[in-house]
Protein backbone atom coordinates (compact mmCIF):
# COMPACT_ATOMS: atom_id res chain seq x y z
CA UNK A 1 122.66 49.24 100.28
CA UNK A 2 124.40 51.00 102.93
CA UNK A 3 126.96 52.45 101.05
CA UNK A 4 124.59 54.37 98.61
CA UNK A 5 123.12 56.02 101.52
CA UNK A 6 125.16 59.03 102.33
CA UNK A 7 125.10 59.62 99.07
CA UNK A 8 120.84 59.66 99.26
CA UNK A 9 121.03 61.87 101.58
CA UNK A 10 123.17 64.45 100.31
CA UNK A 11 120.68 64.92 97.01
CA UNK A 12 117.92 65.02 99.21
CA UNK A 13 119.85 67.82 100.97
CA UNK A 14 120.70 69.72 98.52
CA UNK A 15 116.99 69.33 97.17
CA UNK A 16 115.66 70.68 100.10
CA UNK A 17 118.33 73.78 100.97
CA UNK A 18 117.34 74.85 96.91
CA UNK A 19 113.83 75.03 97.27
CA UNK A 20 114.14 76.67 100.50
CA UNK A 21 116.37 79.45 99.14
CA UNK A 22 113.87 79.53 95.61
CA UNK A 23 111.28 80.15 98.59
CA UNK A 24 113.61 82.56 100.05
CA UNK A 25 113.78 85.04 97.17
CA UNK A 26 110.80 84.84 96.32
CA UNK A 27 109.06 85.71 99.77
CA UNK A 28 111.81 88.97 99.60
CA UNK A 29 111.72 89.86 96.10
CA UNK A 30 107.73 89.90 96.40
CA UNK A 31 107.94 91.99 99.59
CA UNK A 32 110.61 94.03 98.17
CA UNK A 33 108.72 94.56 94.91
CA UNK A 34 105.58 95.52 96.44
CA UNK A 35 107.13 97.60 99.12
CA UNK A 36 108.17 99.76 96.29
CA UNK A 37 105.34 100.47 94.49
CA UNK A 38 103.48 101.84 97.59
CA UNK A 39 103.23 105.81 98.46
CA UNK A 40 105.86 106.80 101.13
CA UNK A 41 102.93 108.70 102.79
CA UNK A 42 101.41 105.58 103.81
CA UNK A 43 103.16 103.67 106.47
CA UNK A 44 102.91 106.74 108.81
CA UNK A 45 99.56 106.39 108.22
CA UNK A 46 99.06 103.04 109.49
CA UNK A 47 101.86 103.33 112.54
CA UNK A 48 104.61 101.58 110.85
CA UNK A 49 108.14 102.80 110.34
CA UNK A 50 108.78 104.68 107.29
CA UNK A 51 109.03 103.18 103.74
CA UNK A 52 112.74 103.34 103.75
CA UNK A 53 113.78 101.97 106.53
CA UNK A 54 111.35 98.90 104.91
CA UNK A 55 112.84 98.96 101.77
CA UNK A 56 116.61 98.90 103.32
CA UNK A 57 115.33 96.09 105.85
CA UNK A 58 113.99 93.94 102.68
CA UNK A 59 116.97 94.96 100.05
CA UNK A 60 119.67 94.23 102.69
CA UNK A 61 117.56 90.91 103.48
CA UNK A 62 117.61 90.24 99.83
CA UNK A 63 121.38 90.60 99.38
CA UNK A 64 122.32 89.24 102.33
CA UNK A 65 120.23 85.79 101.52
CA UNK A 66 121.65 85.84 97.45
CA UNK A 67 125.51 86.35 98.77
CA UNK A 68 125.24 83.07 101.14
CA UNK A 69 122.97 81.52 98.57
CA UNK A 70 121.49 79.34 101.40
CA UNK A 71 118.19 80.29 103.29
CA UNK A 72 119.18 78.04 106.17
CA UNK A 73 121.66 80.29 107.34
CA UNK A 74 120.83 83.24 110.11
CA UNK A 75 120.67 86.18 107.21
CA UNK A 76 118.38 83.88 105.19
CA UNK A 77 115.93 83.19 108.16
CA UNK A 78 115.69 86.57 109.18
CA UNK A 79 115.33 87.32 105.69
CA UNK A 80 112.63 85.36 105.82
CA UNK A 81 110.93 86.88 108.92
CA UNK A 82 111.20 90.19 107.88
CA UNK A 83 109.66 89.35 104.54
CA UNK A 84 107.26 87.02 106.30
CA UNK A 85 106.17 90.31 108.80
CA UNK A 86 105.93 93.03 105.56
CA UNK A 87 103.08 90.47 104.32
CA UNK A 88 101.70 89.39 106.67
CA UNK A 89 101.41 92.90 108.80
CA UNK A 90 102.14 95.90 106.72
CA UNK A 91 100.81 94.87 103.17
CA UNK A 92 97.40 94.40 104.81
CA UNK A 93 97.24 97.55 106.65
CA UNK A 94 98.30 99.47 103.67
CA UNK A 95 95.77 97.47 101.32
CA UNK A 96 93.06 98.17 104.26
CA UNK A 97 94.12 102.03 103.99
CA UNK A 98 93.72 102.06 100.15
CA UNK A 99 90.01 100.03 100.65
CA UNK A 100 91.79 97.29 99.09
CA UNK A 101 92.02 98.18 95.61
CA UNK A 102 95.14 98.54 93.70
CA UNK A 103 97.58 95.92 92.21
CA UNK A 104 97.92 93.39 95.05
């Protein structure tokens, strides 16, 4: 039985680090995506910094966590945080500025 154990634990490993970078990407390529679609004149508008200094933060991000294909790396967790902040801080003022209609 305690032979088969390191074994166990690297498939639970690798489990775990794949759904974490599936997360990942998807957390980025939504920011990225939406970050896109938005009017440049915008983020000025709600005291951010400009659109592409977002989209080169969340591209670069994006690259960055598909070249070390692992999010539990430092690029992927910032990755994460950045994409994470665009969401959680910047998608809601800009939906806020547009009275919430639109897309997303």
């Amino acid at each position: 039985m305690a032979i088969s154990a390191p074994l166990f634990y690297l498939d639970v490993r690798y489990v775990i680090d794949m759904a974490l970078l599936i997360f990942a990407l998807v957390i980025e390529g939504v920011a990225l995506v939406h970050c896109l679609t938005q009017r440049s004149d915008a983020f000025p508008a709600i005291g951010t910094i400009p659109k592409g200094a977002w989209l080169a933060i969340l591209g670069v991000s994006l690259l960055l966590t598909l070249f070390f294909f692992s999010a539990v790396n430092i690029f992927g967790l910032i990755g994460i945080a950045a994409a994470s902040v665009y969401l959680l801080d910047v998608r809601v003022g800009l939906r806020d500025l547009t009275d919430g209609k639109g897309f997303w």
